[in-house]
N, C-alpha and C. Protein backbone atom coordinates (compact mmCIF):
# COMPACT_ATOMS: atom_id res chain seq x y z
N UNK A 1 -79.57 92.90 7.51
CA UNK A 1 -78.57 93.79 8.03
C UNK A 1 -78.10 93.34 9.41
N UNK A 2 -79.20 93.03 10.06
CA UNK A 2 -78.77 92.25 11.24
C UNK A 2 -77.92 91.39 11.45
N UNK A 3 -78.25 90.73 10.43
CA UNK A 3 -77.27 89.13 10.16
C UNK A 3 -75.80 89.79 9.86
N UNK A 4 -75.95 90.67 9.13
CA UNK A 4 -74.46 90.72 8.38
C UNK A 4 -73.66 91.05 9.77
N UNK A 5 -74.01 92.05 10.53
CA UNK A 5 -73.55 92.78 12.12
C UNK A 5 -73.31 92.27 12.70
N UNK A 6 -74.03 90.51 13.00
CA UNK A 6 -73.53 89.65 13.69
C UNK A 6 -72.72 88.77 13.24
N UNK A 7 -72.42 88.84 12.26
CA UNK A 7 -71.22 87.64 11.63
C UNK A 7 -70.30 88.30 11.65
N UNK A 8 -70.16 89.99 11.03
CA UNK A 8 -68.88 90.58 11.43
C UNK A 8 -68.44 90.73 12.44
N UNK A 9 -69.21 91.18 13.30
CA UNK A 9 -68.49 91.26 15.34
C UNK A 9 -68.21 89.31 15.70
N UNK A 10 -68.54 88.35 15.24
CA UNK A 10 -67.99 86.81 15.12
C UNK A 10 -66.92 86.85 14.79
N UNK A 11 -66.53 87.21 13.27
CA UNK A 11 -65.39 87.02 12.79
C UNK A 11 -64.55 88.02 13.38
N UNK A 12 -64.69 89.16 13.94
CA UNK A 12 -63.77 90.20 14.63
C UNK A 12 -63.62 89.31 15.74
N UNK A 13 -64.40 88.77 16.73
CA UNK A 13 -63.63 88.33 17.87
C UNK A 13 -63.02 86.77 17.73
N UNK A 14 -63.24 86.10 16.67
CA UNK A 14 -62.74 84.87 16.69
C UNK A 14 -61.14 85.50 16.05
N UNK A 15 -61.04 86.32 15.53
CA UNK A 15 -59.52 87.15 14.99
C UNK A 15 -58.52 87.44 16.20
N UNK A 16 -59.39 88.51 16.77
CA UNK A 16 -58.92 88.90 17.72
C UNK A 16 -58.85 87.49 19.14
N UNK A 17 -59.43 86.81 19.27
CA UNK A 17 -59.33 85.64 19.79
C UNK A 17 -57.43 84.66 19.39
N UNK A 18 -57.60 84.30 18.07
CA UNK A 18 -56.52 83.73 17.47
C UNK A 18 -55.43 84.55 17.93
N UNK A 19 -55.32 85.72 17.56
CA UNK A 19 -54.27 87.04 17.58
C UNK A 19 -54.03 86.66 19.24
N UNK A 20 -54.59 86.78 20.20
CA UNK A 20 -54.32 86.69 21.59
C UNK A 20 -53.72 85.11 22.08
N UNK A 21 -54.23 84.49 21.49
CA UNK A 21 -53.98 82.90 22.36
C UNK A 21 -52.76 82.52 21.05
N UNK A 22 -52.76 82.73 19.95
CA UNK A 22 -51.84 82.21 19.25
C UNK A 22 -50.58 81.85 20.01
N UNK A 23 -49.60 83.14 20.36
CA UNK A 23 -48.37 82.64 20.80
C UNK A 23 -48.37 81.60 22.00
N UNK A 24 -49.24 82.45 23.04
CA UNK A 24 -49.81 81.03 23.77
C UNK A 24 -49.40 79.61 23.61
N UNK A 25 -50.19 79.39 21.99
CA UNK A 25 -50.14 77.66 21.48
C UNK A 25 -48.60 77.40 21.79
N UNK A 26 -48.07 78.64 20.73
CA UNK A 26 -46.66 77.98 20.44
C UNK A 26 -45.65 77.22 20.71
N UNK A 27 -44.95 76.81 21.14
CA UNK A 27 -43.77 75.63 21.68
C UNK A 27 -42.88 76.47 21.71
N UNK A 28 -41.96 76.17 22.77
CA UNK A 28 -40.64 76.93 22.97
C UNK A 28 -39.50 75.96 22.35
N UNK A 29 -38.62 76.50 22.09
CA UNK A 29 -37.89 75.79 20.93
C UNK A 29 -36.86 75.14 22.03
N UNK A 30 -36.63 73.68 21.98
CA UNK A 30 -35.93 72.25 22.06
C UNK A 30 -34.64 72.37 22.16
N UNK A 31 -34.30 73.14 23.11
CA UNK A 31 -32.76 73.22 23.47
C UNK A 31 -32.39 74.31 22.01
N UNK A 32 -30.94 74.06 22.10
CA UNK A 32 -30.44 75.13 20.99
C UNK A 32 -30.22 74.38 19.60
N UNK A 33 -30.54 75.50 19.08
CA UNK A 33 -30.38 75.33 17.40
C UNK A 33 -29.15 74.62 16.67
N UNK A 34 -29.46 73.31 16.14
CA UNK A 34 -28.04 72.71 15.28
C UNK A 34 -27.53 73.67 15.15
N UNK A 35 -26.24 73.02 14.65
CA UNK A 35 -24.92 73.96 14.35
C UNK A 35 -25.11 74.02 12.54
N UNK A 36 -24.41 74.93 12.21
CA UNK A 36 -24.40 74.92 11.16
C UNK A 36 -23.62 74.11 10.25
N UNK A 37 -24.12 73.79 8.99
CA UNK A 37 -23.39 73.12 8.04
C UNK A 37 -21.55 73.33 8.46
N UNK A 38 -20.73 72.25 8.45
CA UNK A 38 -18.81 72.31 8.65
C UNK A 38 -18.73 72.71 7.30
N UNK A 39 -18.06 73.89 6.87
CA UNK A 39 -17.31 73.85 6.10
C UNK A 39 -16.20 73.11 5.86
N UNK A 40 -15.38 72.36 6.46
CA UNK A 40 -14.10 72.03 6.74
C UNK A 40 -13.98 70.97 5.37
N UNK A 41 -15.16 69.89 4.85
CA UNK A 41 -14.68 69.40 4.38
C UNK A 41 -14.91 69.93 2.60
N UNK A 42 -16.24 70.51 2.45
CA UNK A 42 -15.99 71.20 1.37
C UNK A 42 -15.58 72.14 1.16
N UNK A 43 -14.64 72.85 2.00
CA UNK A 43 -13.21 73.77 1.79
C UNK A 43 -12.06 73.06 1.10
N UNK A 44 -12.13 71.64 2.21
CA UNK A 44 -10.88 71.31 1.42
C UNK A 44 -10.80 70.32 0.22
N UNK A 45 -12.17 70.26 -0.10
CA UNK A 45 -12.53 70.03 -1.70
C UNK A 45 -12.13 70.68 -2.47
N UNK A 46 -12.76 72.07 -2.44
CA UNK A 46 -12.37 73.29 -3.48
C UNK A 46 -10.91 73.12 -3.16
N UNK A 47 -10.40 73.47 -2.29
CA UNK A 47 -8.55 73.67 -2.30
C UNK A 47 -8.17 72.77 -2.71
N UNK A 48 -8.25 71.29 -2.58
CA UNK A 48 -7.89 70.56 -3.51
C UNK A 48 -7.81 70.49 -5.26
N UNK A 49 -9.07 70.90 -5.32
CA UNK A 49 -9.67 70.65 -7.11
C UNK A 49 -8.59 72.09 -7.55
N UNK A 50 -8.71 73.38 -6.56
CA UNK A 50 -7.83 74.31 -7.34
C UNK A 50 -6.36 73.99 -7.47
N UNK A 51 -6.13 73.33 -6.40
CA UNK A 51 -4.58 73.04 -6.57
C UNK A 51 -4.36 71.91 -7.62
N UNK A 52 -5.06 71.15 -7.94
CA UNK A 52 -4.76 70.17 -8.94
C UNK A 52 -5.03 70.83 -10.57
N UNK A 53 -5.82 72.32 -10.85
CA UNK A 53 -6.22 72.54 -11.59
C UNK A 53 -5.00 73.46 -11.74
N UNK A 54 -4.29 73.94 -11.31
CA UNK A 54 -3.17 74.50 -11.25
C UNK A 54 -1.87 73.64 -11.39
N UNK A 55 -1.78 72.64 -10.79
CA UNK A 55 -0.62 72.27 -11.11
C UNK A 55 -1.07 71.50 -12.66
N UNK A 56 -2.22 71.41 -13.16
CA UNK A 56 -2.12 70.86 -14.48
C UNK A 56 -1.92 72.38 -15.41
N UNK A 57 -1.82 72.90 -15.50
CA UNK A 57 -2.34 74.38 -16.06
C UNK A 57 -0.36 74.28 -16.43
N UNK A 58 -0.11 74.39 -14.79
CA UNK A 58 1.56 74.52 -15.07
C UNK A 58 2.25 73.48 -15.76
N UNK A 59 2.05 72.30 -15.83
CA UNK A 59 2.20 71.21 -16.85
C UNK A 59 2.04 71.77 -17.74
N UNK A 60 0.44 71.85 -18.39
CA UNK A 60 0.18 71.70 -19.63
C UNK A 60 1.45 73.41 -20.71
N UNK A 61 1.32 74.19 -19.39
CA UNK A 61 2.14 75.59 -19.82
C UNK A 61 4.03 74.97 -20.44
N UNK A 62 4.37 74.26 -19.53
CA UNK A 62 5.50 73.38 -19.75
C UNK A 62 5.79 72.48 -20.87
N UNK A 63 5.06 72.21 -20.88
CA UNK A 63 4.63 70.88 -21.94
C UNK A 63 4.81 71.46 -23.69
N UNK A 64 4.13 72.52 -23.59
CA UNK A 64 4.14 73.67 -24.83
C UNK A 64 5.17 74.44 -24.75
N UNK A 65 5.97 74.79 -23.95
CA UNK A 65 7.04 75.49 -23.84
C UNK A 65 8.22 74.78 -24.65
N UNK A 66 7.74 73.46 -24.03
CA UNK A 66 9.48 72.37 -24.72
C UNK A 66 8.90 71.99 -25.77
N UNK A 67 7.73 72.21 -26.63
CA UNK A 67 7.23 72.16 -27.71
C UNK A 67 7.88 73.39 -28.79
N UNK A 68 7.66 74.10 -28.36
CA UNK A 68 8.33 75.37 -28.98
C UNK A 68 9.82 75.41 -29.08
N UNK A 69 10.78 74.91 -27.84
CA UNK A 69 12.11 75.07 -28.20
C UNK A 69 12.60 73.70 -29.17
């Protein structure tokens, strides 16, 4: 019983130990945070691919139209 009393008040203060000095360890963070991912160029991917998917759409709509007359 003894034993067990002293390993638990160990492991309570090596806890409470960690819990206190932890932030301590930590590192302060290295100037400021990258920037985030540019959208700029996979924006104008998508706007591209839609505009080309559109002007085929309007073709292909054309195309069947003078098929019909």
């Amino acid at each position: 019983m003894k034993n067990i009393n002293f390993n638990m008040i160990a492991f309570l203060l090596v806890c409470i130990a960690m819990a206190v000095f932890m932030p301590a360890m930590a590192q302060p963070p290295v100037g400021p945070p990258p920037n985030s991912t540019p959208i700029d160029g996979g924006l104008s991917l998508v706007i591209a691919a839609c505009a080309g998917y559109g002007a085929k759409r309007i073709h292909d709509r054309k195309k069947s139209q003078q098929k019909v007359n």
